[in-house]
Protein backbone atom coordinates (compact mmCIF):
# COMPACT_ATOMS: atom_id res chain seq x y z
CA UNK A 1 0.00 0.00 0.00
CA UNK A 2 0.92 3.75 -1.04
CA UNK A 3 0.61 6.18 1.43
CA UNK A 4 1.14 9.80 0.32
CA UNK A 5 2.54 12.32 2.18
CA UNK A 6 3.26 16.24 1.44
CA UNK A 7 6.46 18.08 3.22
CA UNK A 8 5.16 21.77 3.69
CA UNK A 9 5.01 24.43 6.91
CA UNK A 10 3.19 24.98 9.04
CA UNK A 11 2.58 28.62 7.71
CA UNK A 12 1.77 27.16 4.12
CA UNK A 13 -1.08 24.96 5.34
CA UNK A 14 -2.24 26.99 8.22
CA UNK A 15 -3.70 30.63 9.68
CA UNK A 16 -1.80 31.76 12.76
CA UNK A 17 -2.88 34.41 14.46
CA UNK A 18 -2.27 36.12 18.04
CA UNK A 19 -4.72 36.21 20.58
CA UNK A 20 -6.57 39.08 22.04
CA UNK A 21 -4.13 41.34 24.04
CA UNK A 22 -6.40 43.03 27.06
CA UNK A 23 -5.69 46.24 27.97
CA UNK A 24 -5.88 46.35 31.44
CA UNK A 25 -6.15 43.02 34.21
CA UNK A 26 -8.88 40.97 33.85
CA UNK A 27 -11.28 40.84 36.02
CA UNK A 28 -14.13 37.62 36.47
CA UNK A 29 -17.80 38.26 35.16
CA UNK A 30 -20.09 35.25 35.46
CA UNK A 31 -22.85 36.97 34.69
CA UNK A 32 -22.66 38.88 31.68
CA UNK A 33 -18.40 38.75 30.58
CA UNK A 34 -16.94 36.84 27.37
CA UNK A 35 -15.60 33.08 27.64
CA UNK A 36 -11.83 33.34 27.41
CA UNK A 37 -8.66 31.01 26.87
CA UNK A 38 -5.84 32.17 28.83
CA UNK A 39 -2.49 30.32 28.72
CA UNK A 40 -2.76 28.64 32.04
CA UNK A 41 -6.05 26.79 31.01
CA UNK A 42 -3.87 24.74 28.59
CA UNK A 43 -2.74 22.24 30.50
CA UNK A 44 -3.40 18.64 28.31
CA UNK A 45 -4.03 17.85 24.67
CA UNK A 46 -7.35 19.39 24.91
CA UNK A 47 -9.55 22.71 26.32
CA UNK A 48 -12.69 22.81 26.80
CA UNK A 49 -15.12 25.51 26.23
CA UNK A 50 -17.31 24.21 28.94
CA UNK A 51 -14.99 25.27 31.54
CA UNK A 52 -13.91 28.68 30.38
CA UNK A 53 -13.84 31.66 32.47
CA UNK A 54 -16.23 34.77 32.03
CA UNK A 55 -14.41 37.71 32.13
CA UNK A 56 -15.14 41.73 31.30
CA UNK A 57 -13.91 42.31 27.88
CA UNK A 58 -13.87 45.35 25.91
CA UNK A 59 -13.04 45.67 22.55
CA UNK A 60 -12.97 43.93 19.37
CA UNK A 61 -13.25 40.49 19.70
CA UNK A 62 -14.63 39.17 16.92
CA UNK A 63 -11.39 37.85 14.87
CA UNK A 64 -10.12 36.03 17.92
CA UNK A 65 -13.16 33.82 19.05
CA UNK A 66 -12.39 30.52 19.09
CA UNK A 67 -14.50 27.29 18.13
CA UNK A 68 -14.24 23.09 18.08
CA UNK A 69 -11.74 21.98 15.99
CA UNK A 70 -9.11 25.19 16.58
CA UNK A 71 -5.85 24.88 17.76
CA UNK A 72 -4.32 26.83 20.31
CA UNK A 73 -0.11 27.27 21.03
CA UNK A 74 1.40 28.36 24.11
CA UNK A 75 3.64 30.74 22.77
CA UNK A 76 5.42 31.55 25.93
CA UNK A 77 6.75 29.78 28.87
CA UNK A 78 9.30 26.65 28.70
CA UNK A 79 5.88 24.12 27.39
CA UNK A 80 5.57 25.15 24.00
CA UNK A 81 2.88 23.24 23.00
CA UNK A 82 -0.71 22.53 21.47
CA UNK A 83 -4.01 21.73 22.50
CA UNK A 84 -7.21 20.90 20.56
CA UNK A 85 -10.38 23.35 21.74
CA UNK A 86 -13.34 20.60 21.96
CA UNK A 87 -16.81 21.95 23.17
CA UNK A 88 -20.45 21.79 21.28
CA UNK A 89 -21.25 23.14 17.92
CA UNK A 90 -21.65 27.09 18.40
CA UNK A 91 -19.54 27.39 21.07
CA UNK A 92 -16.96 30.16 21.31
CA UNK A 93 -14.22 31.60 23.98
CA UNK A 94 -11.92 34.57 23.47
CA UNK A 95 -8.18 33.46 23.39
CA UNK A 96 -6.05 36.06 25.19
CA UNK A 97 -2.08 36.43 24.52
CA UNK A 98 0.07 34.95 24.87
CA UNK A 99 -2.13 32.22 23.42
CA UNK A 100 -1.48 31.76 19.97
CA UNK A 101 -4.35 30.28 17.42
CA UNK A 102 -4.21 27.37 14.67
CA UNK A 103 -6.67 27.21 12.10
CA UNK A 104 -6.16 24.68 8.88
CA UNK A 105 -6.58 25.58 5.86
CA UNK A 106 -9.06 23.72 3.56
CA UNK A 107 -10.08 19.94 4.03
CA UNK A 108 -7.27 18.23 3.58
CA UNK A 109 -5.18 18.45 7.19
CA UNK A 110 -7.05 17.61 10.62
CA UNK A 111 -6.84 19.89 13.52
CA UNK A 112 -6.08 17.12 15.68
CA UNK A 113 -3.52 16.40 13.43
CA UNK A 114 -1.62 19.82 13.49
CA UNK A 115 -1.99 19.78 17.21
CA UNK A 116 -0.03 16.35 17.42
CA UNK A 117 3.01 17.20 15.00
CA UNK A 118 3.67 20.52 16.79
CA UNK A 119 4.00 17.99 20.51
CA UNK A 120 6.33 15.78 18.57
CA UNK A 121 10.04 15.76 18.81
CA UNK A 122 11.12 16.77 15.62
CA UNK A 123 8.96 19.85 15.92
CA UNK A 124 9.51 21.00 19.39
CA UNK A 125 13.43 20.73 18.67
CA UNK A 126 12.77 23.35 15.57
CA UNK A 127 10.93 25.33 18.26
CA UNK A 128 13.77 25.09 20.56
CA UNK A 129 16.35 26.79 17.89
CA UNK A 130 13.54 29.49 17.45
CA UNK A 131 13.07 30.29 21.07
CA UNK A 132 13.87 33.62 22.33
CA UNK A 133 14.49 35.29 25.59
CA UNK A 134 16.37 34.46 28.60
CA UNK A 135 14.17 34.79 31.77
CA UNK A 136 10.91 34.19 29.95
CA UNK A 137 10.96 31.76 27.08
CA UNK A 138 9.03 33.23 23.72
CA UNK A 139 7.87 31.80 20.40
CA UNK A 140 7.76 34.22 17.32
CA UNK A 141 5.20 33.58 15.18
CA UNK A 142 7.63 33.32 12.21
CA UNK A 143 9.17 30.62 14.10
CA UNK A 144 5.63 28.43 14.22
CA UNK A 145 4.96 29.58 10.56
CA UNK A 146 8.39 27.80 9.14
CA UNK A 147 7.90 24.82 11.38
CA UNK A 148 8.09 21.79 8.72
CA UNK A 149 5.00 19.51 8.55
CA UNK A 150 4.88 16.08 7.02
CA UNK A 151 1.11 15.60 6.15
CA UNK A 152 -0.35 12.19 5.01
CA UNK A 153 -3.50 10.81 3.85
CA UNK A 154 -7.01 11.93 5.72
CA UNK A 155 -6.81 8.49 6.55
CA UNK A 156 -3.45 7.75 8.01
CA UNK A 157 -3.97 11.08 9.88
CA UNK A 158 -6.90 9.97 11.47
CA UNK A 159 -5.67 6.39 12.37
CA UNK A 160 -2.26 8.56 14.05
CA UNK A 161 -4.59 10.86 16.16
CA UNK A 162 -6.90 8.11 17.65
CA UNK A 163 -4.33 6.27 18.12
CA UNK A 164 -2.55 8.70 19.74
CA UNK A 165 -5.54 9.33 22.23
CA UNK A 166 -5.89 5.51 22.94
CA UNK A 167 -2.47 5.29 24.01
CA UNK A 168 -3.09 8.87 26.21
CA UNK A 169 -6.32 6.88 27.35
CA UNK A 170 -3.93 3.97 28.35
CA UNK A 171 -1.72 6.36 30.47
CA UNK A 172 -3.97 7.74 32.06
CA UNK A 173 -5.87 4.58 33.36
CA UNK A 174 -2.49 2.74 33.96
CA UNK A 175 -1.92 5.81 36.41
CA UNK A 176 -4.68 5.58 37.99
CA UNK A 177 -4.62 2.05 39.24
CA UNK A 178 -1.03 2.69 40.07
CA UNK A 179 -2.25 5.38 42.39
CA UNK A 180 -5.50 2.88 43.84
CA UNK A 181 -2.59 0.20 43.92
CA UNK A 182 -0.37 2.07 46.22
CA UNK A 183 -3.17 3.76 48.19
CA UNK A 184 -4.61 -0.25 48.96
CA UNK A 185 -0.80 -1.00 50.24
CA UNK A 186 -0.89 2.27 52.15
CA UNK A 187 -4.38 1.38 53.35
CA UNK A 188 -2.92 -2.57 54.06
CA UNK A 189 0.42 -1.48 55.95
CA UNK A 190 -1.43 1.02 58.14
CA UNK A 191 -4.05 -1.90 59.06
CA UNK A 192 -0.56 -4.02 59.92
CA UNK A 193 0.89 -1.65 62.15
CA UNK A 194 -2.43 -1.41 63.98
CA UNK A 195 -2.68 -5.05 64.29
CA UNK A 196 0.60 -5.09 65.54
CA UNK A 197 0.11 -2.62 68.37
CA UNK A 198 -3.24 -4.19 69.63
CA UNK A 199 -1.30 -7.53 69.79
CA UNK A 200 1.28 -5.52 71.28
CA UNK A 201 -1.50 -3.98 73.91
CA UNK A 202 -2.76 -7.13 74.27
CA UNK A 203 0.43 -9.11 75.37
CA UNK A 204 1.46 -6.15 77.64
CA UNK A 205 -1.67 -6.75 79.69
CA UNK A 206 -1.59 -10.56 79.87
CA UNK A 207 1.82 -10.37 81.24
CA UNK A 208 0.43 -7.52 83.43
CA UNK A 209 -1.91 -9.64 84.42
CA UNK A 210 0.65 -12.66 84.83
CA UNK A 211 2.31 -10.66 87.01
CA UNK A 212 0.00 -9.65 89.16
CA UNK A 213 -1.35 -13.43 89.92
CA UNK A 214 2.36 -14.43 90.34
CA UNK A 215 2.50 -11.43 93.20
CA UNK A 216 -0.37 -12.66 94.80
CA UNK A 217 0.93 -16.11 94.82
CA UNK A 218 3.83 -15.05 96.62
CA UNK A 219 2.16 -13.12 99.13
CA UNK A 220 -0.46 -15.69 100.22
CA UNK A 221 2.77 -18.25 100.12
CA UNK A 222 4.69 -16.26 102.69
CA UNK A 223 1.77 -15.91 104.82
C-alpha cells in the first residue's frame, strides 16, 4: 500500500494568528463577561469551552473567538505546546495572549492532526532553535509559521490521532490504578501496624496480668 505524504510548513497549510491582548487586568464576570482562553487553562491535549472563564472584555473580539476543531499554542513559557479546543457546535471563547491560534486551511489536514506534530520531537526541537528570551521563554510567530509539517493521507492522519488518544487513554488509566494500587498497600500497611500494636496492647496486659497473679501467689505463700 501507497501512502502519500506532502512536506510543507506549518505557515503554508495553516492561519496563525495572536490572541486578544487586554488592555488592562482581567477581572471575572459570570454573569454577563466573554468566555476566554488564557495560557494557564492549557494544561493537556485538549480545552474545553465548557470550563472557560467569564471575564469583562472590551473591545474587538470578533477575529479572535475561538471554536471546536481550533488549535491553540502556548507561545510563551518553557511548554511550547498545542491543544485541541473541543466543546459543542456554536460554542466560542476569546483566546487572550500569549495564546497563539491554529486554524487549517481547507479539508485536507485535521486539527487534531496539526496539534499532534507541533508535541512531537522533531517539531519542538525546531521550536527550541527558534526560542527567544532568557528569563521568559518566547515563540515568534515566524518561528511556528516555518515549522516543517509532514502531512499524510485523511486516513493515516486519522488512524495517528486516535491512536494517539488511545495510548493517552492507556496512560492515564495505567496511572490511575497505580495510584489505587499504592493507596490499597498504604491502606494494608497502616491496618498491619495497627494489628501489631493491639497484639502488642494485648500481650502487655496478659503479662500484666501474669504478674500480678504471680504477686499474689507469693504473698499468700509467705503468709
Amino acid at each position: 500500500m501507497t501512502y502519500y505524504t506532502k512536506n510543507t510548513t506549518l505557515g503554508e497549510t495553516c492561519e496563525i494568528g495572536a490572541g486578544f491582548a487586554a488592555r488592562s487586568a482581567l477581572t471575572e464576570d459570570a454573569e454577563s463577561g466573554v468566555p476566554a482562553i488564557q495560557l494557564r487553562d492549557l494544561q493537556g491535549d485538549q480545552v474545553r469551552l465548557a470550563t472557560a472563564t467569564k471575564y469583562d472584555l472590551k473591545g474587538k473580539l470578533e477575529r479572535y473567538f475561538v471554536g471546536p476543531g481550533d488549535v491553540l499554542f502556548r507561545s510563551r513559557g518553557e511548554n511550547n505546546t498545542a491543544s485541541i479546543v473541543v466543546g459543542r457546535a456554536g460554542e466560542t471563547a476569546v483566546a487572550l495572549l500569549p495564546v497563539m491560534v491554529i486554524k487549517p486551511r481547507g479539508d485536507k489536514l485535521l486539527p487534531e492532526y496539526v496539534a499532534w506534530s507541533i508535541n512531537q520531537h522533531e517539531a519542538q526541537r525546531h521550536l527550541d532553535l527558534g526560542a527567544r528570551g532568557t528569563k521568559l521563554r518566547m515563540i515568534p510567530r515566524e518561528c511556528l509559521e516555518t515549522m516543517p509539517i509532514h502531512i499524510p493521507s485523511l486516513a493515516v492522519q486519522r488512524s495517528i490521532t486516535e491512536l494517539d488518544a488511545l495510548s493517552a487513554t492507556e496512560a492515564r488509566l495505567l496511572h490511575e490504578l497505580a495510584e489505587t494500587k499504592r493507596k490499597f498497600t498504604r491502606f494494608a500497611l497502616l491496618d498491619q501496624v495497627r494489628n501489631a500494636e493491639l497484639h502488642a496492647n494485648e500481650a502487655r496486659h496478659n503479662d500484666a496480668q501474669d504478674s500480678f497473679k504471680s504477686t499474689g501467689k507469693s504473698q499468700q505463700t509467705k503468709s
